[in-house]
Every structure is written in C-alpha cells, then in structure tokens.
N, C-alpha and C. Protein backbone atom coordinates (compact mmCIF):
# COMPACT_ATOMS: atom_id res chain seq x y z
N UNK A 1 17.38 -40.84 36.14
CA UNK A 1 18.63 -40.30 35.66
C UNK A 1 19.28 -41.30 34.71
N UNK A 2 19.99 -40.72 33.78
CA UNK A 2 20.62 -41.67 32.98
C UNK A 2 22.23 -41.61 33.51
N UNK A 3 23.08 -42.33 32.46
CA UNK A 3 24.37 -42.93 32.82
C UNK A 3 25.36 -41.53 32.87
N UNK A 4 24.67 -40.41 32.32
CA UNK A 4 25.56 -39.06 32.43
C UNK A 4 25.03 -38.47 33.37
N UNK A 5 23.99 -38.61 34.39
CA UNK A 5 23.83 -38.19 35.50
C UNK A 5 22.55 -37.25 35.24
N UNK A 6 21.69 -37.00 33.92
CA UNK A 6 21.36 -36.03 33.48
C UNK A 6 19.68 -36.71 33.93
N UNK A 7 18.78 -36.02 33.95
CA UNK A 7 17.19 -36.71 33.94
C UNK A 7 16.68 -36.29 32.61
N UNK A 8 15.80 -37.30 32.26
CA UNK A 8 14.98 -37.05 31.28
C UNK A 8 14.91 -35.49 30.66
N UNK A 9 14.25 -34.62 31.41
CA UNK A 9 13.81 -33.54 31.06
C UNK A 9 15.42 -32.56 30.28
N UNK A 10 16.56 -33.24 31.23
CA UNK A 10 17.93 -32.43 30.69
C UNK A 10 18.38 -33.12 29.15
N UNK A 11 18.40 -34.30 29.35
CA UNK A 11 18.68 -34.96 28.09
C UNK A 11 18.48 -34.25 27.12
N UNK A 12 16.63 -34.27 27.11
CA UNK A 12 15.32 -33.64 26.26
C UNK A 12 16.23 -32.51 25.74
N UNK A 13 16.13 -31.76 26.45
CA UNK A 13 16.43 -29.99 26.13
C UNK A 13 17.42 -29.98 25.42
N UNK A 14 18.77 -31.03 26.03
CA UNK A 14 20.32 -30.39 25.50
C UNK A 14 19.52 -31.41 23.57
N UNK A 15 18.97 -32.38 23.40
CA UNK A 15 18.78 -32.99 22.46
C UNK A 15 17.98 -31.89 21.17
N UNK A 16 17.43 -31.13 22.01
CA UNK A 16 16.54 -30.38 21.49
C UNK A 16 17.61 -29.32 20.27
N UNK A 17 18.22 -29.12 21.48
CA UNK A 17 19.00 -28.18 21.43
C UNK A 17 20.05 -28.17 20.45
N UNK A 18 20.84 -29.50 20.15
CA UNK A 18 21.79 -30.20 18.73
C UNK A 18 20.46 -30.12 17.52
N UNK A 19 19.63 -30.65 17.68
CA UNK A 19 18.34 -30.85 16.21
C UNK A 19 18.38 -29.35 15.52
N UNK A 20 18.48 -28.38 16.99
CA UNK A 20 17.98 -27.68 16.46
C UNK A 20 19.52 -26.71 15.86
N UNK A 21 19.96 -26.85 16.47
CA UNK A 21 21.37 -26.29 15.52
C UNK A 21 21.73 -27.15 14.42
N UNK A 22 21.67 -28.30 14.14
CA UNK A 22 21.82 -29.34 12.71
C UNK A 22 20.82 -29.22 12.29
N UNK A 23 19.48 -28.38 11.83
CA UNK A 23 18.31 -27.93 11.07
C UNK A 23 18.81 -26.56 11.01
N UNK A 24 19.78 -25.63 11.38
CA UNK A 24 20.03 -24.70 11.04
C UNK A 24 21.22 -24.62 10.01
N UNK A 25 22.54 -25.64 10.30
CA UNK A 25 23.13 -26.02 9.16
C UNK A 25 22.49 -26.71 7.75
N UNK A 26 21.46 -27.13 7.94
CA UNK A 26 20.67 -28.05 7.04
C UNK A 26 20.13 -27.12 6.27
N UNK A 27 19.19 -26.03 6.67
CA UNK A 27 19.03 -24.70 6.22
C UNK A 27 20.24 -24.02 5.24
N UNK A 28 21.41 -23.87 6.51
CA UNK A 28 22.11 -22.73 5.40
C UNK A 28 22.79 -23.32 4.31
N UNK A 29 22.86 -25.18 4.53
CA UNK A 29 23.50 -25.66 3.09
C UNK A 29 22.80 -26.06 1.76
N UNK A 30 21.23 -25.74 2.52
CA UNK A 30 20.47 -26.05 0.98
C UNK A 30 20.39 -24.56 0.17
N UNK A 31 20.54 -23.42 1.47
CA UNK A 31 19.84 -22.25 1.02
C UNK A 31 21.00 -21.52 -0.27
N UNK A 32 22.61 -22.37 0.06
CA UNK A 32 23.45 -21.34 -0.99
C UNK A 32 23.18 -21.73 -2.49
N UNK A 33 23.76 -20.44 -3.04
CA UNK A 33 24.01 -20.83 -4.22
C UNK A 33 24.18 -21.56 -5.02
N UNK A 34 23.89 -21.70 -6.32
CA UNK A 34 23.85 -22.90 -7.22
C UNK A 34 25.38 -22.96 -7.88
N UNK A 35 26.05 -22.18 -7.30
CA UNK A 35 27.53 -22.12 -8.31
C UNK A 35 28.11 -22.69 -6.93
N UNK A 36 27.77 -22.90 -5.77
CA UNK A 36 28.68 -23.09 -4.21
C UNK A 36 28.10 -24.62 -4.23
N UNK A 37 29.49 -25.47 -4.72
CA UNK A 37 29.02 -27.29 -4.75
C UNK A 37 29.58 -27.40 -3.56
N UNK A 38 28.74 -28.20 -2.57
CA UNK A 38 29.16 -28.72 -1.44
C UNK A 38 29.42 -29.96 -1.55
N UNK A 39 29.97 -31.14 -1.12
CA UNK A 39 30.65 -32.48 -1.37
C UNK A 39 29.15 -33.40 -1.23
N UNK A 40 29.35 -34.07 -2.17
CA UNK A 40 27.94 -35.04 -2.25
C UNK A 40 27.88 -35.64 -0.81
N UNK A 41 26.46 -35.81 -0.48
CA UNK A 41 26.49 -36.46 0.91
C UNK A 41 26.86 -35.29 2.13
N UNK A 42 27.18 -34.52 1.74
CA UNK A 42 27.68 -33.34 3.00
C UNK A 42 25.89 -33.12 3.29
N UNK A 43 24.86 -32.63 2.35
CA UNK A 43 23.22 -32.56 3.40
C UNK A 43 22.89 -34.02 3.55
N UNK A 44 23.14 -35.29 3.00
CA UNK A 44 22.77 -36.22 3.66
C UNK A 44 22.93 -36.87 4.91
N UNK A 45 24.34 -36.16 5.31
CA UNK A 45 24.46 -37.03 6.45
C UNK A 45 24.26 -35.83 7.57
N UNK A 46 24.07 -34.33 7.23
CA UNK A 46 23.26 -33.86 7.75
C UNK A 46 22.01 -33.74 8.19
N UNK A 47 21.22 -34.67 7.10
CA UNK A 47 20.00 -34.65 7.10
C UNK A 47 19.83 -36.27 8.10
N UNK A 48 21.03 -37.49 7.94
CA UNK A 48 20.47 -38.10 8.90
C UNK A 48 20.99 -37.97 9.98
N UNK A 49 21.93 -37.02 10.91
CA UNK A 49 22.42 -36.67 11.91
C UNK A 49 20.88 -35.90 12.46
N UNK A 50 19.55 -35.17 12.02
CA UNK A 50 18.84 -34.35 11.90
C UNK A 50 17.81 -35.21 12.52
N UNK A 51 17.49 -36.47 11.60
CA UNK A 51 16.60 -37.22 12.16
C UNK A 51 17.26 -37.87 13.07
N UNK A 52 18.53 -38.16 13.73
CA UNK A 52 18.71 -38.97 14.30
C UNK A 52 18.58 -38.16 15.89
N UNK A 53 18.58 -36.97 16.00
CA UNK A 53 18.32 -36.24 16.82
C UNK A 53 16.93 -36.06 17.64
N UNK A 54 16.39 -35.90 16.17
CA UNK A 54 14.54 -35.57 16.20
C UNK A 54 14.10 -37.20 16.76
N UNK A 55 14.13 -38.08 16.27
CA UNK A 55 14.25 -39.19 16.63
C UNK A 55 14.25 -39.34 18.15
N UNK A 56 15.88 -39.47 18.87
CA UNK A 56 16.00 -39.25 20.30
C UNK A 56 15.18 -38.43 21.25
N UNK A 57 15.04 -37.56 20.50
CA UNK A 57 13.99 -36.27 21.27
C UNK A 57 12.49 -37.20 21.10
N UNK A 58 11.91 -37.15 20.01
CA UNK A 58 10.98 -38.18 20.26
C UNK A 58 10.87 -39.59 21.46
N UNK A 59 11.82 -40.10 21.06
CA UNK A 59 11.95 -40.95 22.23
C UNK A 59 11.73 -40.75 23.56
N UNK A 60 12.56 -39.42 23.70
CA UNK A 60 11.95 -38.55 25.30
C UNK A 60 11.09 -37.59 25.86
N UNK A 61 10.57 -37.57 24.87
CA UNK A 61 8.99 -37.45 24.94
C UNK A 61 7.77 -37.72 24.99
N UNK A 62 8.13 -39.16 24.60
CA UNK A 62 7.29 -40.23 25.01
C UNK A 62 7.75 -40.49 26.22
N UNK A 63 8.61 -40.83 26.56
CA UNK A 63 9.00 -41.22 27.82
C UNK A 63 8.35 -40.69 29.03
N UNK A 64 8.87 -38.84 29.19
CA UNK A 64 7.81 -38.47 29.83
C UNK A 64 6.85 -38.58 29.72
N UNK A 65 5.99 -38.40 28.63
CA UNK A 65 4.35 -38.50 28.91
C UNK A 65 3.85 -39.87 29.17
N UNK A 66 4.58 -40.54 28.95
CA UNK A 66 4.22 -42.42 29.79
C UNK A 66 4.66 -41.79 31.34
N UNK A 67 5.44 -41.14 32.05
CA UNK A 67 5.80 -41.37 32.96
C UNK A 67 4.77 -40.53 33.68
N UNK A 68 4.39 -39.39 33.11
CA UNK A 68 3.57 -38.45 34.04
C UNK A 68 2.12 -39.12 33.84
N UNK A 69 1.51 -40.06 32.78
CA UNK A 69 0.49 -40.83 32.49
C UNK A 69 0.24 -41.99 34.04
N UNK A 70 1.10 -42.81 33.99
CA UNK A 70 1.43 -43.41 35.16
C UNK A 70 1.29 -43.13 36.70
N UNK A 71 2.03 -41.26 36.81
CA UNK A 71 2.00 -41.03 38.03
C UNK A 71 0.13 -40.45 38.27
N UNK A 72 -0.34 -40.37 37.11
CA UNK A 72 -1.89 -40.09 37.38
C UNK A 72 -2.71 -41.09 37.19
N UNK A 73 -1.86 -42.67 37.49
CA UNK A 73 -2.48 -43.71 37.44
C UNK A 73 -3.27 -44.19 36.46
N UNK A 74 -2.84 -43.87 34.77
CA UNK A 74 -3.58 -43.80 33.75
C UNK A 74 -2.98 -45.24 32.91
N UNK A 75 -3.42 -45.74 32.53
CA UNK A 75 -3.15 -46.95 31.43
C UNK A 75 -2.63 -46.11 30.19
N UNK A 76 -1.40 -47.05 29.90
CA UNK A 76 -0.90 -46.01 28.60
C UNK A 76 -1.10 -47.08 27.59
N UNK A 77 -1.18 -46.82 26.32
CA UNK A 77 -1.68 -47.93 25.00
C UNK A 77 0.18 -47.97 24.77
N UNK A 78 0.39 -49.64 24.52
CA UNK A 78 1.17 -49.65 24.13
C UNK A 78 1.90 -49.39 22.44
N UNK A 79 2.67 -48.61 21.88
CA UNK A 79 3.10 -48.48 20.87
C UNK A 79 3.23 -50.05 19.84
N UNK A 80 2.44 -49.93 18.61
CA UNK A 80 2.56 -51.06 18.21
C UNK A 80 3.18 -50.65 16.48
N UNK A 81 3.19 -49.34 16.11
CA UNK A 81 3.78 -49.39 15.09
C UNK A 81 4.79 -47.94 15.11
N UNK A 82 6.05 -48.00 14.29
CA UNK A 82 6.69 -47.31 14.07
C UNK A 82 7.38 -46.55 13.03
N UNK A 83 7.51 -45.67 12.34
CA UNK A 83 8.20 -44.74 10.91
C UNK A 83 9.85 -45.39 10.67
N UNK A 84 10.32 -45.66 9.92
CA UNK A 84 12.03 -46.02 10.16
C UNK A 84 12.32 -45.38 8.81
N UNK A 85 13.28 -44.22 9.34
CA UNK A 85 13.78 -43.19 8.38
C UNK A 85 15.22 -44.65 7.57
N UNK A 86 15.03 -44.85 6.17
CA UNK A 86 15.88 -45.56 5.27
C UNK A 86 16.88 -44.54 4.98
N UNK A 87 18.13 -44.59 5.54
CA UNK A 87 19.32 -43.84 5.14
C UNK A 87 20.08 -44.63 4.70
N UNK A 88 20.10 -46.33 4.66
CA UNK A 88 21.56 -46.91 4.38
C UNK A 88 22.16 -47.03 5.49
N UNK A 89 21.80 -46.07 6.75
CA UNK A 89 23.48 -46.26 8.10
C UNK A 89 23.07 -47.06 8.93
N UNK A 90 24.34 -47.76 9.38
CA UNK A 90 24.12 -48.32 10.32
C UNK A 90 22.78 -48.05 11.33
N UNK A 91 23.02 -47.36 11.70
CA UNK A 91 21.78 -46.97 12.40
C UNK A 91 20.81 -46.02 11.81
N UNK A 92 19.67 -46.63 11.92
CA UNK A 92 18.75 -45.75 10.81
C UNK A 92 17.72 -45.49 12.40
N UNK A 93 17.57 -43.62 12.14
CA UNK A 93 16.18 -43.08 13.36
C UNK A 93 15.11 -43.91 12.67
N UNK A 94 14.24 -44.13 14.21
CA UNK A 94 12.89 -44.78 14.35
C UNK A 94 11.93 -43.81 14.83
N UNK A 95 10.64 -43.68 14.81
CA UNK A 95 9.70 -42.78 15.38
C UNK A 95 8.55 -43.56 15.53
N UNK A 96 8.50 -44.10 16.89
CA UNK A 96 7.33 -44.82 17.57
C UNK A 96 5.37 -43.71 17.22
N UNK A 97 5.06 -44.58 16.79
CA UNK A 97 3.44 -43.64 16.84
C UNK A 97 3.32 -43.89 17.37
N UNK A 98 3.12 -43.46 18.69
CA UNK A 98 2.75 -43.41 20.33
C UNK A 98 0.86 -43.42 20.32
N UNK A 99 0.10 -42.66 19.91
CA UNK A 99 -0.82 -42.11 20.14
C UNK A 99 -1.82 -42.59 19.20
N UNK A 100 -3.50 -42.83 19.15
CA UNK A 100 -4.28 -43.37 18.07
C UNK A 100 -4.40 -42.37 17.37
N UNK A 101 -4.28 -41.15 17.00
CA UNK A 101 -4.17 -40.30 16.25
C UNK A 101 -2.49 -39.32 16.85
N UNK A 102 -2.26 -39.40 15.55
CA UNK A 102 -1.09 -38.65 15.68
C UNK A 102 -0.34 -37.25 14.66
N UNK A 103 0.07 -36.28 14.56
CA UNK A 103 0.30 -35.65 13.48
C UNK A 103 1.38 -35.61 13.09
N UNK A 104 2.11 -35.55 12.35
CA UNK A 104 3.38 -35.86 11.91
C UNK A 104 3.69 -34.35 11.32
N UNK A 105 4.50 -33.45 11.04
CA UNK A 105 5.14 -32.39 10.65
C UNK A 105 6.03 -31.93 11.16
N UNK A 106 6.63 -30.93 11.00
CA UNK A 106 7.77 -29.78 11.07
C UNK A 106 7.61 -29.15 12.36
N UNK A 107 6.22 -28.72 13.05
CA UNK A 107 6.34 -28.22 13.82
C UNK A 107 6.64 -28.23 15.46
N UNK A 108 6.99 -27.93 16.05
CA UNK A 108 7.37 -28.57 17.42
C UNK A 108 6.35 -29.20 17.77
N UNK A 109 4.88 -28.76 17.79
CA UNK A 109 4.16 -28.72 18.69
C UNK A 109 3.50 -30.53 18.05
N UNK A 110 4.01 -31.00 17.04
CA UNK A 110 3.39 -32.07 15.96
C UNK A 110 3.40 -33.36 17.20
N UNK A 111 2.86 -34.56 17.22
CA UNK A 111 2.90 -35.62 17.88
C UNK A 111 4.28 -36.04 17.43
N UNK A 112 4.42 -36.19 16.21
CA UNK A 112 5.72 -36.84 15.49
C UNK A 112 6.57 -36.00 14.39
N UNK A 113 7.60 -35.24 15.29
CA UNK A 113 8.54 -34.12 14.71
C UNK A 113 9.19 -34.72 13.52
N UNK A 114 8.92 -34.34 12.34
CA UNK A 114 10.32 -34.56 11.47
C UNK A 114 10.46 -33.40 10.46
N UNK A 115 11.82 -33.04 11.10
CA UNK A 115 12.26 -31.53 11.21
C UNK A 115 12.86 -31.02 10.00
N UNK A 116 12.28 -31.81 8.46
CA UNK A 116 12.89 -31.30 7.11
C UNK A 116 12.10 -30.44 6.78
N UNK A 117 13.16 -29.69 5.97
CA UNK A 117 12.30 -28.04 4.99
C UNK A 117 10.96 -28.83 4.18
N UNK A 118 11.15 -29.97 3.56
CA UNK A 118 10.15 -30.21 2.35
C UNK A 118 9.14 -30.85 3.10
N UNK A 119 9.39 -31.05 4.91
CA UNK A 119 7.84 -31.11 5.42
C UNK A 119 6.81 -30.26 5.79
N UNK A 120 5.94 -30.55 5.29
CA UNK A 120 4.99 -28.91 6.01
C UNK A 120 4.68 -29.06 7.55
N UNK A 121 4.09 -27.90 8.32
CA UNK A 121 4.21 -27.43 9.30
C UNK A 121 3.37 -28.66 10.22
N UNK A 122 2.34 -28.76 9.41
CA UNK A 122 1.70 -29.72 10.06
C UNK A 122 1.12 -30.68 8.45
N UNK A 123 1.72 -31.65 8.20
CA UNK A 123 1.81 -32.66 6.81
C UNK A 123 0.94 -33.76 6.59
N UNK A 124 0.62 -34.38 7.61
CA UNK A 124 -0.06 -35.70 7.69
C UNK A 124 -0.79 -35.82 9.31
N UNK A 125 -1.53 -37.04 8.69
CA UNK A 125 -2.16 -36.98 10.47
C UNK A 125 -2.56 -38.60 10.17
N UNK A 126 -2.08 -38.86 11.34
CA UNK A 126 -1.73 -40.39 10.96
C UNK A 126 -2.79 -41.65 12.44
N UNK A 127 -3.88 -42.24 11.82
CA UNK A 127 -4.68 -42.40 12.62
C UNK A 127 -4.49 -44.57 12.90
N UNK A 128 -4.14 -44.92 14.06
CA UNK A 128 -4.03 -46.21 14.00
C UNK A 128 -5.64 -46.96 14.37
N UNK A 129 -5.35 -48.09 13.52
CA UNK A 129 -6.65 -49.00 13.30
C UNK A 129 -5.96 -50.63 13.53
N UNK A 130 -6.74 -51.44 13.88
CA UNK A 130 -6.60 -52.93 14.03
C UNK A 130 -5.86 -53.28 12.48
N UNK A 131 -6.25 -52.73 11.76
CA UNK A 131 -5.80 -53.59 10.74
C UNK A 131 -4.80 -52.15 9.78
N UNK A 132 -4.42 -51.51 10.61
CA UNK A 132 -3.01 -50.93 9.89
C UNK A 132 -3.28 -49.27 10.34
N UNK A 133 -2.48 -48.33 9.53
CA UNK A 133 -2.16 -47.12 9.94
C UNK A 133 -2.90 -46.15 8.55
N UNK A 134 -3.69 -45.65 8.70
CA UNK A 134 -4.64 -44.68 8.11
C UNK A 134 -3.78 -43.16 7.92
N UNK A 135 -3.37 -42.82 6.73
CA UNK A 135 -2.63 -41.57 6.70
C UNK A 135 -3.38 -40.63 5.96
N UNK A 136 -3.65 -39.66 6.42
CA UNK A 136 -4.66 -38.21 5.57
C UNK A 136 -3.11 -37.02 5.53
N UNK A 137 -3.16 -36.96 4.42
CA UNK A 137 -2.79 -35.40 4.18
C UNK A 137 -3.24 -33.88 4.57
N UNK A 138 -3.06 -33.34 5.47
CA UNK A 138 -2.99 -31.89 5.94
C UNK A 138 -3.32 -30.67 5.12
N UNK A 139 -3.46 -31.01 3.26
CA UNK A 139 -2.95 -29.82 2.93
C UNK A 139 -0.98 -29.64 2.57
N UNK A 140 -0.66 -30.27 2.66
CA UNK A 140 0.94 -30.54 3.10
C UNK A 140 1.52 -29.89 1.48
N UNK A 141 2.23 -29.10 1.09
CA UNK A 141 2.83 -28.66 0.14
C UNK A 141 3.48 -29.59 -0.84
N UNK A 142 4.11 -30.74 -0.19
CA UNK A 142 5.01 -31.36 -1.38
C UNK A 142 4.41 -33.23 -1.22
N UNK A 143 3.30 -32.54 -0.92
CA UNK A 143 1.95 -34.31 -0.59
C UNK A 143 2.77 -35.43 0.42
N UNK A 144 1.96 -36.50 -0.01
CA UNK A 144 2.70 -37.73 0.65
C UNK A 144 2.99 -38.78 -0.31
N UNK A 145 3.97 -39.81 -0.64
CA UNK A 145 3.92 -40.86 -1.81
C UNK A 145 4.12 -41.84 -0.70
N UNK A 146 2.90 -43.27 -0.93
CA UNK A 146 3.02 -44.19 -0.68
C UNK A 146 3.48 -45.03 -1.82
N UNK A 147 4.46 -45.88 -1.18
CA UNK A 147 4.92 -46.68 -2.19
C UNK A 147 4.96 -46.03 -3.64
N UNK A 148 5.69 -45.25 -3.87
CA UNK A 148 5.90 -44.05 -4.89
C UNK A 148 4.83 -43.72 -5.46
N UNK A 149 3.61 -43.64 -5.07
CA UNK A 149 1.89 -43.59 -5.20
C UNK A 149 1.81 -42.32 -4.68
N UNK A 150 1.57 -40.76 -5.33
CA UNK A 150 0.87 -39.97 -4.59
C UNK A 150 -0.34 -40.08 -4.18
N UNK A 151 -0.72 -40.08 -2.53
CA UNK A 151 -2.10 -40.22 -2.05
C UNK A 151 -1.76 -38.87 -1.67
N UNK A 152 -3.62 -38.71 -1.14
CA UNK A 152 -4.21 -37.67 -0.39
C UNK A 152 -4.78 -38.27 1.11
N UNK A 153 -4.82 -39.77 0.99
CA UNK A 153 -5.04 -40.55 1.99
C UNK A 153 -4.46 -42.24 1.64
N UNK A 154 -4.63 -42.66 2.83
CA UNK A 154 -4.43 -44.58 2.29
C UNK A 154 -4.28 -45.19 3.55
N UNK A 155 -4.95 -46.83 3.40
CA UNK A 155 -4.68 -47.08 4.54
C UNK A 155 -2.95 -48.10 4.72
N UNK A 156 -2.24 -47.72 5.35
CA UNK A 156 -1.17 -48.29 5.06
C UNK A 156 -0.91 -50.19 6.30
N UNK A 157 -0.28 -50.59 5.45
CA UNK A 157 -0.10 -51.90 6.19
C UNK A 157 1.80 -52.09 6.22
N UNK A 158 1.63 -53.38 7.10
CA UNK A 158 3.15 -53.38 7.85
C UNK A 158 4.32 -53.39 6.55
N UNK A 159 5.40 -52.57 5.89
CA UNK A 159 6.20 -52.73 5.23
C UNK A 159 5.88 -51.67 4.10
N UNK A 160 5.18 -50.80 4.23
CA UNK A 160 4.62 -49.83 3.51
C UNK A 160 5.47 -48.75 3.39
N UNK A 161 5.88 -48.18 2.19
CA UNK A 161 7.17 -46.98 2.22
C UNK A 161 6.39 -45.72 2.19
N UNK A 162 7.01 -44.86 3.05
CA UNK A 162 6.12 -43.07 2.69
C UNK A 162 7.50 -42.56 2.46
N UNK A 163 7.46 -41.39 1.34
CA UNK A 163 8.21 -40.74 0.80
C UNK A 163 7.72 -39.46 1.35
N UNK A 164 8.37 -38.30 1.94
CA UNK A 164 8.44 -36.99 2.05
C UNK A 164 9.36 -35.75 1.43
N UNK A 165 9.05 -35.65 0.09
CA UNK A 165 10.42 -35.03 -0.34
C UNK A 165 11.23 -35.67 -0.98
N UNK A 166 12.13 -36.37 -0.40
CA UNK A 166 13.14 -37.11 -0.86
C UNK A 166 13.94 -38.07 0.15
N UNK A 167 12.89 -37.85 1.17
CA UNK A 167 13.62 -39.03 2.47
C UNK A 167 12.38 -39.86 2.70
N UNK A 168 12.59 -41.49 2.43
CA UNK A 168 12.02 -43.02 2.70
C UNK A 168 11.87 -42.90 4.09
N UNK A 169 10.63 -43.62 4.25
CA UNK A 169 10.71 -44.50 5.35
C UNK A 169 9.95 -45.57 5.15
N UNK A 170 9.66 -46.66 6.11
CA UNK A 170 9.16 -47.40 6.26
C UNK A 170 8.27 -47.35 7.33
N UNK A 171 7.05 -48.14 7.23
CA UNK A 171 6.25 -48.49 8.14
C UNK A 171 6.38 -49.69 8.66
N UNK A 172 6.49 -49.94 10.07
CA UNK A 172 6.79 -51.49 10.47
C UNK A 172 6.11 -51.49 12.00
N UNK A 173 5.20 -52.54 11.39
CA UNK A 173 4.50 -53.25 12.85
C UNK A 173 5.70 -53.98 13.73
N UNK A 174 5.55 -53.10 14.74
CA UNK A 174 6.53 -53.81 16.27
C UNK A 174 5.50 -54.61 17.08
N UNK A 175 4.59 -54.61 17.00
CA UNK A 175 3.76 -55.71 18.05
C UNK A 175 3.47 -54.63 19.58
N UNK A 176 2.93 -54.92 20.70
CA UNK A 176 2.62 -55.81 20.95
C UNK A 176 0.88 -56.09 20.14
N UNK A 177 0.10 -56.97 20.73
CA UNK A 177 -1.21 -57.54 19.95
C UNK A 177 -2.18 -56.11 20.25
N UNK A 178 -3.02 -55.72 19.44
CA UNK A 178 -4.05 -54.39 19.68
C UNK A 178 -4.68 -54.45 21.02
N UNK A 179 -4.46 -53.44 21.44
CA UNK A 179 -5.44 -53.29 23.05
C UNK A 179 -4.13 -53.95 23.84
N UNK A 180 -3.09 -53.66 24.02
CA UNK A 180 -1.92 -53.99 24.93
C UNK A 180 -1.82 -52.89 25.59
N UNK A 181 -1.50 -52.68 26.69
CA UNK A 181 -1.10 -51.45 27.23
C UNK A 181 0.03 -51.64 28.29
N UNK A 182 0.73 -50.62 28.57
CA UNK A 182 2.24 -51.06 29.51
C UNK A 182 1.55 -50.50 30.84
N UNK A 183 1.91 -50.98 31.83
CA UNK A 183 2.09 -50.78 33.31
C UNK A 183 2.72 -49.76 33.62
C-alpha cells in the first residue's frame, strides 16, 4: 500500500485512468480548427502532463511484474537503461526499459507506452545489448530520428537523443553493471 492507502493495482488504474482523459484533451486540442488559436504551450504542457502520467503508469507496471516475478521465485534483470522525455520542467517523465527486448508505441498492450498521436501503434522495438540499446523501426508512420538522423535502425549509446514527432528524449545509462539482477 502506498501513503494514500491505495495498492499498487488501485494507483495503476486511477493513473490509467487521468492519461487517459489528458490523451483525450490532447486529441480534441490538436484536432480543432486552424482559425481556433489556443495559447502557446496550452498542448505542451498537455502533452507533458500526458507523459508524466504514462510515465507513472509505467512505473507500476513494472512494479507489479517484478513483484509477481518474485512471488514465482524468478530472478528479475535489473533495469540498466532508461528514455527521459526533454520538456524543460522541472520534472521531466522517465521510462525504465525493463525488458531485453522491448516495444515502445501507442498501444496499451506496448512494453513502453508513449501515448502521442504522432506515435504509431506499435513504432519501435527496442532490443538491449552489453554495449548499448539497438532500436528497429516497426513500420512506424512518422519514423524515428536519432540524433536528428532519420534511421530505420541504430545502435544507440548512453546520451543518444530519439525524436518522435516533435517530442526529445534522451537515452541514459542508469547502471547497474550487465547481468545484475534485483532480489
């Protein structure tokens, strides 16, 4: 339980549940009209209220599946690299790659949700190696830019920018050393 009394699984849902109503405002403010000016920054800080959601939800989703990993007495690989959405705010969302292959898109069902229109359903598939993070393209509609480089693949190393659209991130090795795993 956390400090609001809530467990994991409640958190999850009600978290689910804000993303998914701030991807529905996110929706109806890109979708108006070109004569209807909305205040500069009104979809940006929608858009990082969006990840900062998707983000949290990520977070507790890993959580459980380390926890139910555990109760079946399984060794979990520890997370050694992570996505960091560049907004400028104070707090900028993180998205742990949990998994040696992972998929990154739009869709719920993705390893690593990130819940913008200009991502495709399923965008990238993102494979970890000793010596950095291997990204293949899906097919993905609006590609991937490394380091403002359109690839179709690349192998990326620690400090590496991916562009989706029009939202940065970064790639950043958190450690621990390869072949770590948590208890």
């Amino acid at each position: 339980m956390n400090h609001n009394g809530e467990t994991t699984a409640q958190r999850l849902s009600h978290i689910s549940y804000q993303r998914k109503a701030v991807a529905g405002v996110l929706r109806y403010r890109l979708s108006r009209s070109p004569e209807f000016q909305y205040p500069a920054g009104d979809a940006d800080s929608c858009i990082n209220y969006l990840l900062q959601y998707a983000s949290e939800e990520h977070r507790l989703r890993l959580r459980m599946a380390r926890k139910a990993s555990a109760a079946r007495g399984e060794a979990v690989a520890a997370p050694c690299w992570r996505l960091r959405y560049l907004s400028g705010e104070v707090v900028e969302p993180t998205f742990e790659i949990a998994g040696l292959v992972t998929v990154l898109g739009r869709d719920e069902h993705c390893g690593l949700l990130l819940p913008l229109p200009w991502v495709s359903r399923r965008h990238a598939r993102l494979r970890v190696y000793p010596e950095g993070v291997h990204i293949q393209d899906l097919g993905s509609l609006n590609g991937i830019y490394v380091n403002e480089q359109a690839v179709k693949h690349a192998l990326l190393e620690d400090g590496d920018q991916l562009r989706f659209g029009d939202q940065l991130f970064r790639l950043e090795y958190v450690g621990p050393t390869w072949g770590s795993m948590l208890a």
